[in-house]
Protein backbone atom coordinates (compact mmCIF):
# COMPACT_ATOMS: atom_id res chain seq x y z
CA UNK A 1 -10.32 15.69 -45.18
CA UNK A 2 -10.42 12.83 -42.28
CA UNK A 3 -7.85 10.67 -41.83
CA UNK A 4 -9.62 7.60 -43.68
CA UNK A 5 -10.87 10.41 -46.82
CA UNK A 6 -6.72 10.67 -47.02
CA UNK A 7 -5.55 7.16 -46.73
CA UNK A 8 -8.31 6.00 -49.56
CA UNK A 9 -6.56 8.96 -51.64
CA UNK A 10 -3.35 7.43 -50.85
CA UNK A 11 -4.40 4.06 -52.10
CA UNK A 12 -6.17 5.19 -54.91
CA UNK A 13 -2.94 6.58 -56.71
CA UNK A 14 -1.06 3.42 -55.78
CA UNK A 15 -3.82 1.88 -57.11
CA UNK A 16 -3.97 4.25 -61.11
CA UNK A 17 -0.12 3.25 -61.40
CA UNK A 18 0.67 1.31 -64.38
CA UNK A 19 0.53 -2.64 -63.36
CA UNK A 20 4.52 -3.00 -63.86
CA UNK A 21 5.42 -0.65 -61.49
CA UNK A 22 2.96 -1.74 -59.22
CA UNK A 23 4.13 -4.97 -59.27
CA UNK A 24 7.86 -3.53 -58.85
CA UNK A 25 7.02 -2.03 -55.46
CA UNK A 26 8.28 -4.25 -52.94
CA UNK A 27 9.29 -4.08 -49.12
CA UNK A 28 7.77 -0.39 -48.58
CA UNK A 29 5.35 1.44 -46.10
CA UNK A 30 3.53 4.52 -46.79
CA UNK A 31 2.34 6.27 -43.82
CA UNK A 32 0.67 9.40 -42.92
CA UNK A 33 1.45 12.01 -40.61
CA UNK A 34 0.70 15.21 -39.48
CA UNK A 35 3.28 17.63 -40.16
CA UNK A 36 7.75 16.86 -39.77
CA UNK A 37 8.72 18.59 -36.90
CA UNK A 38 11.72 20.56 -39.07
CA UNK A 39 10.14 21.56 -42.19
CA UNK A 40 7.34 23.06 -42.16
CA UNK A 41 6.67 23.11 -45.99
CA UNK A 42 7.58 19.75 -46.59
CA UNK A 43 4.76 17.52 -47.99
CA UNK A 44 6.24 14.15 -48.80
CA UNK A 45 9.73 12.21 -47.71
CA UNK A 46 11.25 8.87 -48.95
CA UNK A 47 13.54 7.21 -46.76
CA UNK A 48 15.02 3.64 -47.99
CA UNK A 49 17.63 2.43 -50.92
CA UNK A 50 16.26 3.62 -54.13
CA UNK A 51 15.72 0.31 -56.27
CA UNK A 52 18.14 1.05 -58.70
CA UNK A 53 20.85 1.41 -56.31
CA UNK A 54 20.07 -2.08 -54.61
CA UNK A 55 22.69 -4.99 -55.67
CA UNK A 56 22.97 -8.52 -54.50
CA UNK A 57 23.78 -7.21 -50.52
CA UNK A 58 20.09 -5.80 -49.99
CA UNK A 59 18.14 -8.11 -47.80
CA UNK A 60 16.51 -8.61 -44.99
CA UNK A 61 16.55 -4.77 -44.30
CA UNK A 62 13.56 -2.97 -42.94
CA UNK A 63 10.83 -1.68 -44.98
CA UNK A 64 11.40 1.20 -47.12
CA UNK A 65 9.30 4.50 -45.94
CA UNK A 66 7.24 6.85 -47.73
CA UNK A 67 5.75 9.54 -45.41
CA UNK A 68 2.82 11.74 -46.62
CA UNK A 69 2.71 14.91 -44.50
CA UNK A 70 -0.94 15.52 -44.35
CA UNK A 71 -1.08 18.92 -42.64
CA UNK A 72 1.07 20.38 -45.17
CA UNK A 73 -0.47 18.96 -48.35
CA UNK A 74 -4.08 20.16 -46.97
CA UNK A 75 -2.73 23.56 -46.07
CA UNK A 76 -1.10 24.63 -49.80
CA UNK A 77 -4.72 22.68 -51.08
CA UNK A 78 -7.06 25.25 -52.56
CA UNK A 79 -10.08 22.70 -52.09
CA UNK A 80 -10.85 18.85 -51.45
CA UNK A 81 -9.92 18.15 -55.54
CA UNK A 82 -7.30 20.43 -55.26
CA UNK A 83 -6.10 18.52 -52.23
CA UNK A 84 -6.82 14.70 -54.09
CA UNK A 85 -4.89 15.86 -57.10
CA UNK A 86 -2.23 16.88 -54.46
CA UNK A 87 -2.00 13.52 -52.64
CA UNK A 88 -1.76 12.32 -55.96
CA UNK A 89 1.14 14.43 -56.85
CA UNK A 90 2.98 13.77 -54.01
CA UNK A 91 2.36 9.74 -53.77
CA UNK A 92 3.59 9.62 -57.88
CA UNK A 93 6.88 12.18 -56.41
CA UNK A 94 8.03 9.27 -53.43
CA UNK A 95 7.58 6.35 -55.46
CA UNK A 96 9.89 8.09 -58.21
CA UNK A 97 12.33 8.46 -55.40
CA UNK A 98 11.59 4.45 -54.41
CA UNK A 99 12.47 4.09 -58.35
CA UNK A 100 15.63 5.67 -57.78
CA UNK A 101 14.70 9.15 -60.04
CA UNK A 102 16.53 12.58 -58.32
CA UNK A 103 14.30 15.40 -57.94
CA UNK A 104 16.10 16.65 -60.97
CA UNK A 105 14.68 14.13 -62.47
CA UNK A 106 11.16 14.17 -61.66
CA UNK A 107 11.08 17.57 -61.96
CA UNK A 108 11.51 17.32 -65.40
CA UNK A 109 8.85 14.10 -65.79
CA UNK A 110 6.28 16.95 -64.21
CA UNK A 111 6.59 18.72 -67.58
């Protein structure tokens, strides 16, 4: 999948969230990279306060981050609808972490 092919994917599943979360999401980037340099297997990473655990002190902070690990996702991707459901999977997983949900958490939303 090009680079473009992914980032419409990306936007797509912002896009099929329900309009109040949508609306909720607020001072965050999601960008796309290759592969992290550590962990090979990992597909997705959050990096920010979770919204629920923001109080009267957040502000003027930098953007949240939601990194998409492209290499990764396309290498466990059994074909290109495999790999859209994927992206899909993995942009719903990060903004539960922007939402302040544990992996626990999600884990148990998967099922």
């Amino acid at each position: 999948m090009t680079i473009k092919e992914f980032e419409v994917t990306v936007q797509e599943a912002i896009k099929a969230l329900p309009k109040l979360l949508r609306s909720k999401l607020n001072n965050i980037d999601i960008v796309i990279e290759d592969a992290p340099i550590a962990q090979k297997s990992l597909l997705g990473l959050y990096q920010g306060v979770p919204l629920r655990n923001r109080g009267v002190w957040y502000g003027n902070v930098l953007p949240d981050r939601i990194v998409l690990f492209k290499d990764n996702i396309e290498r466990i991707s059994r074909d290109h609808e495999d790999l859209r459901d994927r992206i899909r999977m993995v942009v719903m997983h990060e903004i539960g972490h922007y939402f302040g949900f544990s992996d626990a958490e999600l884990s148990t939303l998967d099922h």
